[in-house]
C-alpha atoms as a PDB file:
ATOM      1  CA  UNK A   1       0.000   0.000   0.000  1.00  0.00           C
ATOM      2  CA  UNK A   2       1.168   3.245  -0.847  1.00  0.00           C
ATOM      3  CA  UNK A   3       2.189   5.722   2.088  1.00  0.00           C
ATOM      4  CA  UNK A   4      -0.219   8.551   1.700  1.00  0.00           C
ATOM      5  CA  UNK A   5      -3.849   7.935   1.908  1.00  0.00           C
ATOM      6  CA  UNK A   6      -5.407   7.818  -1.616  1.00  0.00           C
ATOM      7  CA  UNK A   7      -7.726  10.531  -2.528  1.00  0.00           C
ATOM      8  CA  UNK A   8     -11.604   9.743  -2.544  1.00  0.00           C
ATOM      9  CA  UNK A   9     -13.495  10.421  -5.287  1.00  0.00           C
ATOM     10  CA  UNK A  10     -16.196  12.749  -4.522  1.00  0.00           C
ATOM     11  CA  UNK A  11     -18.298  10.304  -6.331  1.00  0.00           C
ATOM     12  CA  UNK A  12     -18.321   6.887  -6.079  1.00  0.00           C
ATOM     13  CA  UNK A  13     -18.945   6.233  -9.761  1.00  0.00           C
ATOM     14  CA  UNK A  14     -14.850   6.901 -10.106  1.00  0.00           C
ATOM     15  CA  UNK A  15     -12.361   4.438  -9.127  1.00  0.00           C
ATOM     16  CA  UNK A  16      -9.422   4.509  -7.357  1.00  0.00           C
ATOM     17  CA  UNK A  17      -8.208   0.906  -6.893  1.00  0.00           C
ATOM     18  CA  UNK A  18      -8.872  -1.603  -9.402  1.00  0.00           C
ATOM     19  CA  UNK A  19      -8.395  -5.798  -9.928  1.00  0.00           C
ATOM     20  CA  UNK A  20      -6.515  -6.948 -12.433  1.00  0.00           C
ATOM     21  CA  UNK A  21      -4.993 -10.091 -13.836  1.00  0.00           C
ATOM     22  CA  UNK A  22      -1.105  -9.079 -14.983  1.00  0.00           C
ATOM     23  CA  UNK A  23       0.494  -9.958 -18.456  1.00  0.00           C
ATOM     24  CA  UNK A  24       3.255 -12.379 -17.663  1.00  0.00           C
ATOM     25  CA  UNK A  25       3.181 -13.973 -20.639  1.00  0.00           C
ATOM     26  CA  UNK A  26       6.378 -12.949 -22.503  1.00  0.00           C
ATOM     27  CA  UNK A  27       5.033 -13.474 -25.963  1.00  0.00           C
ATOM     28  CA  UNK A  28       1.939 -11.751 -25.447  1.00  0.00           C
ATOM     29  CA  UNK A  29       4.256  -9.077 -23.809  1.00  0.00           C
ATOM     30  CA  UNK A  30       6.061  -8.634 -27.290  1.00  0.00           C
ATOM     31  CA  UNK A  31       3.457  -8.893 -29.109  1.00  0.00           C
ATOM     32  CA  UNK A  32       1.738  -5.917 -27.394  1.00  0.00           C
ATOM     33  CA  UNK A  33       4.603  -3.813 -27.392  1.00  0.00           C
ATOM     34  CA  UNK A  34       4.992  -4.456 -31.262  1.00  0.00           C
ATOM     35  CA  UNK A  35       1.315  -3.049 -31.595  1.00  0.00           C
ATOM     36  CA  UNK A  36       1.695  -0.005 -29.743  1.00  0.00           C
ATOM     37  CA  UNK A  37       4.661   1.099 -31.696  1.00  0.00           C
ATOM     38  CA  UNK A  38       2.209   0.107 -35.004  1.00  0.00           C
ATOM     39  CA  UNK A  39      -0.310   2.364 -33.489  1.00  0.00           C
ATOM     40  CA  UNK A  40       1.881   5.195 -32.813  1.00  0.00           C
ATOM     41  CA  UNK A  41       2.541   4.761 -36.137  1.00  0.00           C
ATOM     42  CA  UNK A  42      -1.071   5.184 -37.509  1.00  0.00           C
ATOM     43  CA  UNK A  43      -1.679   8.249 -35.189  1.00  0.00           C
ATOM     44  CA  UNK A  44       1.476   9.718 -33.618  1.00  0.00           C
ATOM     45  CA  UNK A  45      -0.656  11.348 -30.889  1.00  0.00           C
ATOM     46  CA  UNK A  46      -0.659   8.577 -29.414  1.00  0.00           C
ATOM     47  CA  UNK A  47       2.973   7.523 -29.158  1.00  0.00           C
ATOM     48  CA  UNK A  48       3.380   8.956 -25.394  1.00  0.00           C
ATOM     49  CA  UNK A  49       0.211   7.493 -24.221  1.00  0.00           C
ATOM     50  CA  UNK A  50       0.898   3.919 -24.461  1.00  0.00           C
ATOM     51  CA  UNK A  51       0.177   0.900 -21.482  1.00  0.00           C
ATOM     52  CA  UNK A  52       4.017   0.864 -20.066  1.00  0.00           C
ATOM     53  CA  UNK A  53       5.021  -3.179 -20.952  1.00  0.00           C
ATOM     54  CA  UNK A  54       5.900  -3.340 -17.009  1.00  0.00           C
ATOM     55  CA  UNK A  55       2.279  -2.535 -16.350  1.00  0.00           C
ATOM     56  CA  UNK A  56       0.116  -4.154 -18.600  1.00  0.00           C
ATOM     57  CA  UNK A  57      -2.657  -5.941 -16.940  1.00  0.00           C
ATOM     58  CA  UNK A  58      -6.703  -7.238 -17.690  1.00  0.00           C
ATOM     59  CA  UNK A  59      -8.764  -5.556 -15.915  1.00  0.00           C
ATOM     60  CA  UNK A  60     -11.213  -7.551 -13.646  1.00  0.00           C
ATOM     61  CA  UNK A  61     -13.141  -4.812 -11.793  1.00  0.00           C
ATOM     62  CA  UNK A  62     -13.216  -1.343 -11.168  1.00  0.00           C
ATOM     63  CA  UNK A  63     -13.583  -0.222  -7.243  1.00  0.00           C
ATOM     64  CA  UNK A  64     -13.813   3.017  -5.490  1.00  0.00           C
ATOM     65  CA  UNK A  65     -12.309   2.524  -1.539  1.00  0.00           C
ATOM     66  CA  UNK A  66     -12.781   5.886   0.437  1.00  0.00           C
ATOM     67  CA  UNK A  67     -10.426   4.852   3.386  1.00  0.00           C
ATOM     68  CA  UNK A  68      -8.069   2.920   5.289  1.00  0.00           C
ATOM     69  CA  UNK A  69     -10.969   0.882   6.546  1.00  0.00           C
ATOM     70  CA  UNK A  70     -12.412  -0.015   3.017  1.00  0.00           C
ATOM     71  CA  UNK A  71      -8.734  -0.700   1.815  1.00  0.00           C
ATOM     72  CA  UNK A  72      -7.589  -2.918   4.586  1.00  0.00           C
ATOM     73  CA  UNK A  73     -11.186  -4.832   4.420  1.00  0.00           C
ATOM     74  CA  UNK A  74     -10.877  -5.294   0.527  1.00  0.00           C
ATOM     75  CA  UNK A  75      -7.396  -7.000   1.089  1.00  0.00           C
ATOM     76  CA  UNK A  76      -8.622  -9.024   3.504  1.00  0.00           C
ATOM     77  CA  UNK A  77     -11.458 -10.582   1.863  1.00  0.00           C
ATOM     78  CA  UNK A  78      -9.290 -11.397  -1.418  1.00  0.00           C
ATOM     79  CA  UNK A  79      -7.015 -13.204   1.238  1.00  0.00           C
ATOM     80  CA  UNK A  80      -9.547 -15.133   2.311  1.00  0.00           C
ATOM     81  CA  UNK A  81     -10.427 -16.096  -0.967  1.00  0.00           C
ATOM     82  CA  UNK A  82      -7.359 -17.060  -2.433  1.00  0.00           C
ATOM     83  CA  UNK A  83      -8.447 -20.726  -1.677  1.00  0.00           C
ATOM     84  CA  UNK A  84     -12.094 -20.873  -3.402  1.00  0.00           C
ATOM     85  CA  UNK A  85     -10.424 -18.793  -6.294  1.00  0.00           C
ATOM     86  CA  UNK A  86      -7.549 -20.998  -6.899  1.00  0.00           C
ATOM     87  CA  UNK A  87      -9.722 -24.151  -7.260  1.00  0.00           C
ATOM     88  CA  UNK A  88     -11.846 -22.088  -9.813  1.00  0.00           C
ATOM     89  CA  UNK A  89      -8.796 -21.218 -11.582  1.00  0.00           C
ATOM     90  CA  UNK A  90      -7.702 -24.409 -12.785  1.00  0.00           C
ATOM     91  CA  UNK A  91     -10.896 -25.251 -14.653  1.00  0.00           C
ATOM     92  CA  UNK A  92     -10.349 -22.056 -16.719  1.00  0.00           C
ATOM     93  CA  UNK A  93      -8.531 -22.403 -19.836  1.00  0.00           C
ATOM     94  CA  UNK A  94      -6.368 -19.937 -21.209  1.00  0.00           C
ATOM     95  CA  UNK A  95      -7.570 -16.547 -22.545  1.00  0.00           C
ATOM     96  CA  UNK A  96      -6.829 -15.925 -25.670  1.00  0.00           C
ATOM     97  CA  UNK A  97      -6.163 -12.318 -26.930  1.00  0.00           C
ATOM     98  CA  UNK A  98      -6.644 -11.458 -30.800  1.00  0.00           C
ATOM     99  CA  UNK A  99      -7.553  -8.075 -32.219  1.00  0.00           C
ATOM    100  CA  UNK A 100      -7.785  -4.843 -31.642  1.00  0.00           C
ATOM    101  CA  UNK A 101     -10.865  -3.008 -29.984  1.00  0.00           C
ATOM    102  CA  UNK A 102     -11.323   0.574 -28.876  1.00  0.00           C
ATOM    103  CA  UNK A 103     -13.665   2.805 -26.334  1.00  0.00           C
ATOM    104  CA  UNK A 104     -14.743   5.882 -28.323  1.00  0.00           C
ATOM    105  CA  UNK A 105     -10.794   7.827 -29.381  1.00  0.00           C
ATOM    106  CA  UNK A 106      -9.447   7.447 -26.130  1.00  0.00           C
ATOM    107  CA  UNK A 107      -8.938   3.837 -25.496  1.00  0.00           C
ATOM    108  CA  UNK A 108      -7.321   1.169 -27.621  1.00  0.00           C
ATOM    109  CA  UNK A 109      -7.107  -2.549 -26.846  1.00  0.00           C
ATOM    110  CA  UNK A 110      -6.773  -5.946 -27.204  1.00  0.00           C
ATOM    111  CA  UNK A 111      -9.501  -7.980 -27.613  1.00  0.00           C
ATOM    112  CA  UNK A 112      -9.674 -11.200 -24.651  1.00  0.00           C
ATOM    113  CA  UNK A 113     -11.816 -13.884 -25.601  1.00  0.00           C
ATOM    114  CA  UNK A 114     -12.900 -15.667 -21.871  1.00  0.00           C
ATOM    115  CA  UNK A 115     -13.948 -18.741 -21.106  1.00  0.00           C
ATOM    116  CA  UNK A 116     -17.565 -19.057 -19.688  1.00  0.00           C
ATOM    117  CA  UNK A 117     -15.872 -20.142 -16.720  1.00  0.00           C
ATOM    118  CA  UNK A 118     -13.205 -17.269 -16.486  1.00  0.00           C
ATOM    119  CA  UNK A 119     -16.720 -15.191 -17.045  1.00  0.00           C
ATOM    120  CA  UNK A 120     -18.398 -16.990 -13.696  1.00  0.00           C
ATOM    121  CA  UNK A 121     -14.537 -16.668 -11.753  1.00  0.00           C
ATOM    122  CA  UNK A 122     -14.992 -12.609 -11.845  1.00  0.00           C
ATOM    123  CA  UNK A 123     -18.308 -12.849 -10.970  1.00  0.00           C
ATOM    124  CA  UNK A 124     -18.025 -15.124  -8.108  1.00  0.00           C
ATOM    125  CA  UNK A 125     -14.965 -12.699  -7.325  1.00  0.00           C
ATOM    126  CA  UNK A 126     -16.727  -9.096  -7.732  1.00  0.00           C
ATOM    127  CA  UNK A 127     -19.656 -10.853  -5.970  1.00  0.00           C
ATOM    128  CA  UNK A 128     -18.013 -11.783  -2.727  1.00  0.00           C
ATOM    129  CA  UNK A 129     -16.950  -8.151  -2.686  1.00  0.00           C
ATOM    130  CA  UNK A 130     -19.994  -6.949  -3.054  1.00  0.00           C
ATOM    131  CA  UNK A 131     -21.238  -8.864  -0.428  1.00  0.00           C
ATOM    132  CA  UNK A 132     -18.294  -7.547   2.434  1.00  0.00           C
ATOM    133  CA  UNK A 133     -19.571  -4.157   1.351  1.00  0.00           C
ATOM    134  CA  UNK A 134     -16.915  -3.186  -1.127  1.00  0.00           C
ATOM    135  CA  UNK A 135     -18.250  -1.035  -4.065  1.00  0.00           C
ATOM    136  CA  UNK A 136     -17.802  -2.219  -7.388  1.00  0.00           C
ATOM    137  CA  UNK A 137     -18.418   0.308 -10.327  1.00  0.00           C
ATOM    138  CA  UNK A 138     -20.018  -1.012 -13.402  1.00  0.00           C
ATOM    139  CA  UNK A 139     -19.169   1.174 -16.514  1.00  0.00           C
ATOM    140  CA  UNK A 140     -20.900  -0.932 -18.965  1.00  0.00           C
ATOM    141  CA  UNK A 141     -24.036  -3.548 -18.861  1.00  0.00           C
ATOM    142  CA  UNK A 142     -21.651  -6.171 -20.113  1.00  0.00           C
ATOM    143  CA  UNK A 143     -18.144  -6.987 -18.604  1.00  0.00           C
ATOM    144  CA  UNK A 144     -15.494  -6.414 -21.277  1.00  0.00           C
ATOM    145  CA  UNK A 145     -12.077  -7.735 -20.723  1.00  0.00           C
ATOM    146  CA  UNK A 146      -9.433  -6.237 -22.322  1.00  0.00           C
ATOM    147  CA  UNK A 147      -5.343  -5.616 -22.166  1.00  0.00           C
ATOM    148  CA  UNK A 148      -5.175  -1.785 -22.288  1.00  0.00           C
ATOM    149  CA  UNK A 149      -2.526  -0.977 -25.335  1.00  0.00           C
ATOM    150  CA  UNK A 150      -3.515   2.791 -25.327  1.00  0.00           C
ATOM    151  CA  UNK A 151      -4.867   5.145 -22.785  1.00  0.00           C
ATOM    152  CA  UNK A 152      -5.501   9.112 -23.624  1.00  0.00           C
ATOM    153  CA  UNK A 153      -6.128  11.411 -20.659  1.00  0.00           C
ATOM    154  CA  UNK A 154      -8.962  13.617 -20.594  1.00  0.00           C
ATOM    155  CA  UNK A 155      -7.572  16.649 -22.389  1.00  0.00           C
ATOM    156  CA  UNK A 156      -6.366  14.598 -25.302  1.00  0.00           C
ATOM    157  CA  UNK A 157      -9.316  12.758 -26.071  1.00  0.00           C
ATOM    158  CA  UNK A 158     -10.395  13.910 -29.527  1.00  0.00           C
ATOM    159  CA  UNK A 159      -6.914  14.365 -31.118  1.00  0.00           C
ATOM    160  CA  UNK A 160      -7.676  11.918 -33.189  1.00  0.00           C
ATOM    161  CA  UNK A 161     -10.683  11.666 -35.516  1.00  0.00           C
ATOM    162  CA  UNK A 162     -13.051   8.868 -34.858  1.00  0.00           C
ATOM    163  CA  UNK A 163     -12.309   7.578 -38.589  1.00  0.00           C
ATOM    164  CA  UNK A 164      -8.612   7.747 -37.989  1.00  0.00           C
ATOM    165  CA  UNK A 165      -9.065   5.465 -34.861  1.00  0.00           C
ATOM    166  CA  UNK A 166     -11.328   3.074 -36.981  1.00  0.00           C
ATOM    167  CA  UNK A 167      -8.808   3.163 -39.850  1.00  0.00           C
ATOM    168  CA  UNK A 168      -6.225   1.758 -37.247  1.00  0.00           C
ATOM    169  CA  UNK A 169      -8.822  -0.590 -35.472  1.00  0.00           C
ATOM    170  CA  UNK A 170      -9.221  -2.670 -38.994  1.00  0.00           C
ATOM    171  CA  UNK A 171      -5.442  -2.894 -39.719  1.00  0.00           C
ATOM    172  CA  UNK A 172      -4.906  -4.220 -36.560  1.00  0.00           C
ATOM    173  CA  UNK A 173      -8.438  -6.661 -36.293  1.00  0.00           C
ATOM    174  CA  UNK A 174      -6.257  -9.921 -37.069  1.00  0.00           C
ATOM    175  CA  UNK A 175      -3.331  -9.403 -34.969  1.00  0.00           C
ATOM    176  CA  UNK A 176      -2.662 -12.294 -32.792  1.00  0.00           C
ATOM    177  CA  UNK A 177      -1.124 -11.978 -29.238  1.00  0.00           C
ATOM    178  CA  UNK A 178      -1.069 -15.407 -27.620  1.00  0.00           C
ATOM    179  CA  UNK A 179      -2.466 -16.221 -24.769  1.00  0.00           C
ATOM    180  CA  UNK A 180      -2.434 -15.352 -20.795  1.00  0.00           C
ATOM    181  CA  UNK A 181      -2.709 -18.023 -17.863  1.00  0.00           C
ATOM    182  CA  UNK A 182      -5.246 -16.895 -14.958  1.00  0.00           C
ATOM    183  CA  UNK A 183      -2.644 -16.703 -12.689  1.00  0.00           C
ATOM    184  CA  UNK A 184      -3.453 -13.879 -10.370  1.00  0.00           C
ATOM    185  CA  UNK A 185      -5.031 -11.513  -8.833  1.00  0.00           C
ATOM    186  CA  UNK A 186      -3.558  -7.979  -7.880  1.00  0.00           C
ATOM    187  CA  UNK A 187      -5.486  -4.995  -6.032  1.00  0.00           C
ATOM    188  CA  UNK A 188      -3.952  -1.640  -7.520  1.00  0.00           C
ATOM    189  CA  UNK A 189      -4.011   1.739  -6.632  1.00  0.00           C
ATOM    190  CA  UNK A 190      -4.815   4.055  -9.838  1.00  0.00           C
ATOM    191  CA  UNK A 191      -1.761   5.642 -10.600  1.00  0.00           C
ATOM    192  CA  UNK A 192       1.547   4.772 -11.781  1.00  0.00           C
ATOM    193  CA  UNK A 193       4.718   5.107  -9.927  1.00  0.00           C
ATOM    194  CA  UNK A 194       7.989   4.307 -12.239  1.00  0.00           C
ATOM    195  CA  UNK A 195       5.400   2.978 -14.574  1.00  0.00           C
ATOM    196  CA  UNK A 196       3.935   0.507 -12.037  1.00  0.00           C
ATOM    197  CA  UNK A 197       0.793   0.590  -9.942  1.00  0.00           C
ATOM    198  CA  UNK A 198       0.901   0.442  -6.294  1.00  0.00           C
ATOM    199  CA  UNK A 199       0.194  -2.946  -5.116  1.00  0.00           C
ATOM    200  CA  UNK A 200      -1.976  -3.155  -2.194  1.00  0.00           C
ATOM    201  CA  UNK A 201      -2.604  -7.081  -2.341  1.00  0.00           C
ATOM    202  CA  UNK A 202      -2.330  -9.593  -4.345  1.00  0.00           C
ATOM    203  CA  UNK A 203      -3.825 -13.326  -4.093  1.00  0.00           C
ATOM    204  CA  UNK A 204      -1.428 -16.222  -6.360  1.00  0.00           C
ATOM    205  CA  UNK A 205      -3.880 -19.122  -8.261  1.00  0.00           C
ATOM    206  CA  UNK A 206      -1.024 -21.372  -9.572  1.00  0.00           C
END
């Protein structure tokens, strides 16, 4: 956990913590890194705003913790699942990422195709959460996984045209990056430090 308290949102439809799965697959690693460059190719923009490869991660939930409290109660819970979520683990196979997706001009990704059963492991995961009173922001009616390749702030959102985007979406719909084992889960603070987030916990299913 970081040293200084993170800030709360004033709302709690804005995270500050989120759970992810980490890439620690090396060829999906390269294969990412290869993409971005492609893409900063297509629309220089976004050259500077591109996932570091030391922090690229699938997102399984989105959380907003207001305090100490929250933060040392969300730990604790994943802790206490780290059995029941290991066991689910090993029935889900490999997700395989191919293609290239985006969220409006601001976002660029690859595309994770999951299991049914890696679908019912986050929801038996965001569920238990739920239940110890941790909130859980849902920013779309259907969970999307994806491996974040490109990632505009605010103020740059727009630089580049909608068509541009789609122009670089279709190049890039075929591209292959292998595939990533469900191997963990990490609780991160938003944020990079030396282009890593702050680990707060982290629960190992293998």
């Amino acid at each position: 956990m970081a040293d200084a308290m993170p800030k709360a949102n004033e709302s709690r439809n804005y995270p500050n913590f989120f759970l992810s799965l980490d890439i620690t697959d090396t060829t999906v690693k390269a294969n990412a890194t290869e993409v971005q460059q492609r893409i900063a190719s297509y629309i220089p923009n976004y050259a500077k705003y591109t996932e570091p490869e030391s922090s690229l991660h699938i997102t399984l939930a989105l959380i907003n913790l207001i305090d100490r409290a929250e933060i040392s109660r969300c730990s604790t819970i994943l802790t206490s699942m780290e059995p029941n979520l290991a066991e689910l683990a090993r029935d889900v196979p490999p997700l395989n990422l191919r293609g290239v997706g985006n969220f409006g001009e601001g976002t660029i990704f690859a595309k994770v195709q999951g299991s049914r059963r890696f679908f019912d492991f986050v929801t038996v995961l965001t569920e238990r959460l739920q239940n110890g009173g941790i909130y859980i922001i849902r920013q779309n009616a259907i969970y999307t996984p994806h491996l974040t390749l490109v990632k505009c702030p605010r103020g740059m959102r727009g630089k580049a045209s909608p068509e541009t985007v789609a122009q670089c979406i279709r190049r890039l719909q075929d591209v292959e990056f292998g595939t990533q084992m469900l191997d963990s889960v990490h609780l991160y603070e938003m944020g990079r430090v030396n282009n890593r987030y702050r680990e707060t916990a982290v629960i190992t299913l293998y």
